[in-house]
Protein backbone atom coordinates (compact mmCIF):
# COMPACT_ATOMS: atom_id res chain seq x y z
CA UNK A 1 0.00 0.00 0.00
CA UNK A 2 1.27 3.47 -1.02
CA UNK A 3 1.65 6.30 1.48
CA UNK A 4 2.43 9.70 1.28
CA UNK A 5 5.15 11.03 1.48
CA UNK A 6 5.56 11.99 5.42
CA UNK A 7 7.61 15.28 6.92
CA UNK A 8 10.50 13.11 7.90
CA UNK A 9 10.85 9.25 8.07
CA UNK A 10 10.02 7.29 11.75
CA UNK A 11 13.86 6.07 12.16
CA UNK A 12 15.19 9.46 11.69
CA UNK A 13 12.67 10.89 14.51
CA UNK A 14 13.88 7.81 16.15
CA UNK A 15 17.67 9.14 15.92
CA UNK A 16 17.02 12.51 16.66
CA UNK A 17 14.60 12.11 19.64
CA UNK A 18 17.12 9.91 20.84
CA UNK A 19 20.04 12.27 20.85
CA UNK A 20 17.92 15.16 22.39
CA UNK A 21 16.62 13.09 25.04
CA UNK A 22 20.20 12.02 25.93
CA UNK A 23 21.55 15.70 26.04
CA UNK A 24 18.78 17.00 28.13
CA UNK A 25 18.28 14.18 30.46
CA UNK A 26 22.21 13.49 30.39
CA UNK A 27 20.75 9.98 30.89
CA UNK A 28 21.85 4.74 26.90
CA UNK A 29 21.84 0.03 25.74
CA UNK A 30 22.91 -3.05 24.43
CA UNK A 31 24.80 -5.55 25.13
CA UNK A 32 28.60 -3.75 25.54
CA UNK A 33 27.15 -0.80 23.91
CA UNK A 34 28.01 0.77 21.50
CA UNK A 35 28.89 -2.84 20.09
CA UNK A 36 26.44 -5.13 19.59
CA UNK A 37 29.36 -7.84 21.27
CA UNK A 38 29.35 -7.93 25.25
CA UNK A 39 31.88 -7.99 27.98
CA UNK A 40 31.89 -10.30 30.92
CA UNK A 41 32.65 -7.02 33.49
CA UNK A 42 29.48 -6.00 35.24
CA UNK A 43 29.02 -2.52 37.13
CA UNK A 44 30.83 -2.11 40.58
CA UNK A 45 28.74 -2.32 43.45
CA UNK A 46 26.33 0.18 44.48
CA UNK A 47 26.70 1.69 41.25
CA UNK A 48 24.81 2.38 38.66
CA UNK A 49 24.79 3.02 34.42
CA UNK A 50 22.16 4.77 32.58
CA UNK A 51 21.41 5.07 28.88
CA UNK A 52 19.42 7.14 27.00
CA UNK A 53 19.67 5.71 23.14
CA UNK A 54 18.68 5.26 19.76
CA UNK A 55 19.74 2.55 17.44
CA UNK A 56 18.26 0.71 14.33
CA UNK A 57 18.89 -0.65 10.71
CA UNK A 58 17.89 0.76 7.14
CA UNK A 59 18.55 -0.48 4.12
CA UNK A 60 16.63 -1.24 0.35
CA UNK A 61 13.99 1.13 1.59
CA UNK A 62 13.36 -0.80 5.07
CA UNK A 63 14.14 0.63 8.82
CA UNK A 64 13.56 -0.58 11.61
CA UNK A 65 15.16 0.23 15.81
CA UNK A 66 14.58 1.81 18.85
CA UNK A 67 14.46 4.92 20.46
CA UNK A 68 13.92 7.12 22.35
CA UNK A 69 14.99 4.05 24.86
CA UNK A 70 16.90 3.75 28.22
CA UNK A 71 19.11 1.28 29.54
CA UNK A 72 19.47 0.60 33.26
CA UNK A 73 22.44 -1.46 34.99
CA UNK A 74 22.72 -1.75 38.48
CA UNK A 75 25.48 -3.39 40.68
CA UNK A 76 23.85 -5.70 42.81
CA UNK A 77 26.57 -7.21 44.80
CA UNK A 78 30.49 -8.54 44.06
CA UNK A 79 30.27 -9.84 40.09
CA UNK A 80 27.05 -9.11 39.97
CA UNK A 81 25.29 -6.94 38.07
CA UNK A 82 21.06 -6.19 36.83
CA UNK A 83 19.95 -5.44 33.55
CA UNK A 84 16.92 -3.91 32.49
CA UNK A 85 16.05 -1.96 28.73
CA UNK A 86 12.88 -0.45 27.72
CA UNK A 87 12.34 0.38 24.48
CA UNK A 88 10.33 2.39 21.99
CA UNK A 89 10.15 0.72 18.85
CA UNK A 90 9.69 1.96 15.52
CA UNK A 91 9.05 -0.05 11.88
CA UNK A 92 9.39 1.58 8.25
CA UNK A 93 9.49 -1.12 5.51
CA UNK A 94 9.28 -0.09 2.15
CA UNK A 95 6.20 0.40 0.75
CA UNK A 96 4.10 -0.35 4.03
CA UNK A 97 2.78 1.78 6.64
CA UNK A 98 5.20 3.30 9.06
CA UNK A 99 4.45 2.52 12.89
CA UNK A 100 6.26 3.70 15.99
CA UNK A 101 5.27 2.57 19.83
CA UNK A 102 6.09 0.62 22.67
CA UNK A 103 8.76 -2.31 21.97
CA UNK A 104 9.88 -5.82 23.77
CA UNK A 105 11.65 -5.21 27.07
CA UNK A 106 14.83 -6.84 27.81
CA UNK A 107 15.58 -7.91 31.31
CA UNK A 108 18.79 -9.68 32.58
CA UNK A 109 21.84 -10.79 35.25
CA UNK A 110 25.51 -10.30 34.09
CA UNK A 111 27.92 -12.75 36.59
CA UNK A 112 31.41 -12.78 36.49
CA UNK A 113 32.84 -16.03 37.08
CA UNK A 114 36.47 -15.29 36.70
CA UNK A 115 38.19 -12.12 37.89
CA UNK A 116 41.37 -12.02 37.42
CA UNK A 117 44.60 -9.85 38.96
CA UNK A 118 45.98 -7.55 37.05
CA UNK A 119 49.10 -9.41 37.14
CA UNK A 120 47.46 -12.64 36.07
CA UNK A 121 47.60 -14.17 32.53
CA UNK A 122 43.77 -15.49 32.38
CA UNK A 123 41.07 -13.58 31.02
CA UNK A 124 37.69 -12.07 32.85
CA UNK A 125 34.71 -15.08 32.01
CA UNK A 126 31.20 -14.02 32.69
CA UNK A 127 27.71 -15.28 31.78
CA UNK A 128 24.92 -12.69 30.94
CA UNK A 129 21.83 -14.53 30.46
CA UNK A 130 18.58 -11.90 28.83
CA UNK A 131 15.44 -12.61 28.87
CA UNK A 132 12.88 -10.93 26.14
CA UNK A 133 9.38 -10.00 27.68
CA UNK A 134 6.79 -9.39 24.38
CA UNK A 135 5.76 -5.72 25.96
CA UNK A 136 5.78 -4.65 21.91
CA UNK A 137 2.46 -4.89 19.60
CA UNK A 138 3.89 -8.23 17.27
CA UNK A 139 0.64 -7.32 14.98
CA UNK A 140 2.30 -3.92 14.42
CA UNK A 141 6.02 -5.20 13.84
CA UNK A 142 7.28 -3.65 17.33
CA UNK A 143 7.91 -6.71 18.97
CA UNK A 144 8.54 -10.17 19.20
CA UNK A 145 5.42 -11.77 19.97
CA UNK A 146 7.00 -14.35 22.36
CA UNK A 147 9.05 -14.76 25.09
CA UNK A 148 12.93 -15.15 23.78
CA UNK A 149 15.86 -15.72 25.63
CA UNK A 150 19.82 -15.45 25.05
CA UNK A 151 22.64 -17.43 27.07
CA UNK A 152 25.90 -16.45 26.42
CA UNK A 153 29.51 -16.38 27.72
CA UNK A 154 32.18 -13.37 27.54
CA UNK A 155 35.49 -13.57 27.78
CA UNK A 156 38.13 -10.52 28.15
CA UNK A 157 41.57 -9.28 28.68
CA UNK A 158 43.59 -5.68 28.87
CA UNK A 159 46.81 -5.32 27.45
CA UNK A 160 47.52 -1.49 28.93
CA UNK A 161 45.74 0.30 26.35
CA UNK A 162 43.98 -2.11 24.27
CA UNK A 163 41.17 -4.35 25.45
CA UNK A 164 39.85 -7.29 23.74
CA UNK A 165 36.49 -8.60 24.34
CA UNK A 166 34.07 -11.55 22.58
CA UNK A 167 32.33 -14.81 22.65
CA UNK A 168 28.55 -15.67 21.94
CA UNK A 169 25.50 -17.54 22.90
CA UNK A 170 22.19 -19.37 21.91
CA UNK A 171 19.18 -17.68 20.92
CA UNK A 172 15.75 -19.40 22.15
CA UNK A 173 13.64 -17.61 19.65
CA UNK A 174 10.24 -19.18 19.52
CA UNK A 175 7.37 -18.07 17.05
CA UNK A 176 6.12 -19.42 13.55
CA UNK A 177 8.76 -19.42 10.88
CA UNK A 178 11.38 -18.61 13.54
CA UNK A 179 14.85 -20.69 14.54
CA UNK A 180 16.88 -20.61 17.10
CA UNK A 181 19.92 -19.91 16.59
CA UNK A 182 23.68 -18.99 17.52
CA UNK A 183 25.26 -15.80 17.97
CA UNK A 184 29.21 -15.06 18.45
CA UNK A 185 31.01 -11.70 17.99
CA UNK A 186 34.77 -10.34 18.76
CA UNK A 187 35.81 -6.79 19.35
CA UNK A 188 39.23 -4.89 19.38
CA UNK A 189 39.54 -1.57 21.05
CA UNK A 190 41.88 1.02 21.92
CA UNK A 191 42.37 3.89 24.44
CA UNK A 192 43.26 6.86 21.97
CA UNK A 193 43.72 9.58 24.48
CA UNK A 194 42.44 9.97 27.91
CA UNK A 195 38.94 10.98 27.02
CA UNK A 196 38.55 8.71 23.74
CA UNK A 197 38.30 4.79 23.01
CA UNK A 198 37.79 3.84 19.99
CA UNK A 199 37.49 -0.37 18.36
CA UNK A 200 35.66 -2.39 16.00
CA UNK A 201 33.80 -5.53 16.47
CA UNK A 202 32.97 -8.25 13.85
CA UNK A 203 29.62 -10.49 14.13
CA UNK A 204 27.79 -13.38 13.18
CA UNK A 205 24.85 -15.54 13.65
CA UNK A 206 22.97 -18.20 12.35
CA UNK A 207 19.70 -18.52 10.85
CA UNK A 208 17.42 -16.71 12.96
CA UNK A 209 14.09 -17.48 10.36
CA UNK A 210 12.79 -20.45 8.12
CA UNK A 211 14.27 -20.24 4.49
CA UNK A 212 16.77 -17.55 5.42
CA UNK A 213 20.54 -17.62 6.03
CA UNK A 214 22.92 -16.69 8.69
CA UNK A 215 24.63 -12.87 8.63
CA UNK A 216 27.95 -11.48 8.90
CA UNK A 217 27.99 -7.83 10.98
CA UNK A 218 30.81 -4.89 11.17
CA UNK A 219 31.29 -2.01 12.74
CA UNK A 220 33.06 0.69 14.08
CA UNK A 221 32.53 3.05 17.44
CA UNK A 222 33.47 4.28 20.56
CA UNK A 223 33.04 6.11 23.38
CA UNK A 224 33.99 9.84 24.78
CA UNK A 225 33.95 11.19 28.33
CA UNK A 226 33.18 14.52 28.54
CA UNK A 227 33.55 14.08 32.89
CA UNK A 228 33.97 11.00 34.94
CA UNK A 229 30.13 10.65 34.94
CA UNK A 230 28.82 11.94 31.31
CA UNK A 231 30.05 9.88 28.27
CA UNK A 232 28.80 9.51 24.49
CA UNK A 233 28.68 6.28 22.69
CA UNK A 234 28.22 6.02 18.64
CA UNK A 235 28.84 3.02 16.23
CA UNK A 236 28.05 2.80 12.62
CA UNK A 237 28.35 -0.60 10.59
CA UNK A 238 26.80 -2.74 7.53
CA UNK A 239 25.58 -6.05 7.70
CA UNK A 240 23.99 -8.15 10.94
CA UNK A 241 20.62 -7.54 12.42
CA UNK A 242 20.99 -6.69 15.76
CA UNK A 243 19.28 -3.28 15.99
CA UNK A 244 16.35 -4.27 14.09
CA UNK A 245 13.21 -5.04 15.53
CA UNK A 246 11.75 -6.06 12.54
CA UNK A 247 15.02 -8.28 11.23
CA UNK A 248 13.87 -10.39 8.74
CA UNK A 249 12.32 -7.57 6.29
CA UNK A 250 16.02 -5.93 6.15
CA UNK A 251 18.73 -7.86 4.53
CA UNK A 252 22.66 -6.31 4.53
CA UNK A 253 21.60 -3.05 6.56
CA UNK A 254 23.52 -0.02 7.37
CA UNK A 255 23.55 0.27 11.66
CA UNK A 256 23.84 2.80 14.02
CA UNK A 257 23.77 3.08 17.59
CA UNK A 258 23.93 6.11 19.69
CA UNK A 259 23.71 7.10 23.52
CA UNK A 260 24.40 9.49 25.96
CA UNK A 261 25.12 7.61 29.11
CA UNK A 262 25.66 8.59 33.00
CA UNK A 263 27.31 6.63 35.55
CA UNK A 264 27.22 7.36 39.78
């Protein structure tokens, strides 16, 4: 069905309502954001991280993400650390109607099962198990439908100013036409000066869908600390499907991610 043509496109309110709630909130997201690849190192305790975001996926005419959205991490105790996104979702495919409203929420407990000194050879290993609650309208493309659940393992180790991160997980993704499926990505990043990190991660995962194939993701990001407290986070990359809620429709899309994001 044809539309008109609207003022401006859902994903790009998306974006921009995501940046200006992060700058005047100073409040951002997924796992080891602004990578789509985690870390096993959970918030100290007593402490907390808070994201205001906006990511998603566009490409052949489709987009599809989230934001405005906020990520909250809390550290519960020694290792341990609580998870917690809500999202709004948005959905643009091309030549459909263009919908925007409340997404899935993700909750979940990051452990750290090895913590190494910082004399020691062995990496940090940690398990950050998510859970998927369907809080997002599946009819409308803005969520799941279903309850889905990732379990995967990190692994990580500093070398002074570079830190290397990775591993992966299985996807419980129930739902007609879905698959479960396996997810693994690595990252490489690098302390540039003493406000600025920069890295890039490579993905991949299995089939996620009957009749469709596994995908290859890259991308490029970092972080900058404007104070001890206030940071930015940004990534751009082609390929995987990570920041799309509705995945399937978009095949090799352009990503972003962005987040402003305060820690106490």
């Amino acid at each position: 069905m044809q539309r008109g043509a609207p003022p401006a496109r859902p994903w790009l309110l998306a974006f921009g309502a995501g940046l200006i709630l992060a700058l005047l909130s100073a409040l951002p997201a997924r796992a080891g954001p602004p990578f789509v690849t985690d870390d096993p190192e959970p918030v100290d305790p007593g402490h907390w991280e808070v994201y205001a975001f906006s990511a998603g996926a566009a490409g052949k005419g489709d987009a599809s993400g989230f934001g405005p959205s906020i990520e909250v991490n809390y550290g519960a105790a020694p290792n341990l650390q609580l998870h917690v996104i809500g999202n709004i979702a948005y959905d643009d495919p091309a030549g459909g109607p263009a919908v925007m409203g409340l997404g899935d929420t993700e909750l979940g407990v990051k452990y750290r099962l090895i913590n190494p000194g910082k004399d020691d050879w062995w990496p940090q290993v940690g398990v950050f198990p998510l859970v998927e609650v369907p809080t997002g309208d599946a009819r409308r493309n803005l969520g799941g439908g279903y309850v889905a659940a990732f379990l995967p393992v990190w692994v990580q180790k500093d070398f002074g100013k570079w830190t290397t991160y990775g591993g992966g997980g299985y996807w419980i993704n129930p739902g007609p036409g879905n698959r479960n499926y396996w997810f693994a990505g690595w990252l490489l990043q690098r302390q540039i000066t003493d406000k600025l990190t920069l890295g890039a991660e490579i993905t991949r995962q299995t089939a996620s869908m009957v009749g469709r194939g596994g995908s290859t993701g890259f991308s490029a990001g970092g972080q900058y600390d404007f104070t001890d407290h206030y940071h930015l986070l940004f990534s751009a990359g082609r390929g995987g499907l990570a920041y799309a809620v509705d995945a399937a429709a978009i095949k090799d899309p352009i990503t972003y991610y962005a987040a402003f994001q305060w820690t106490f």
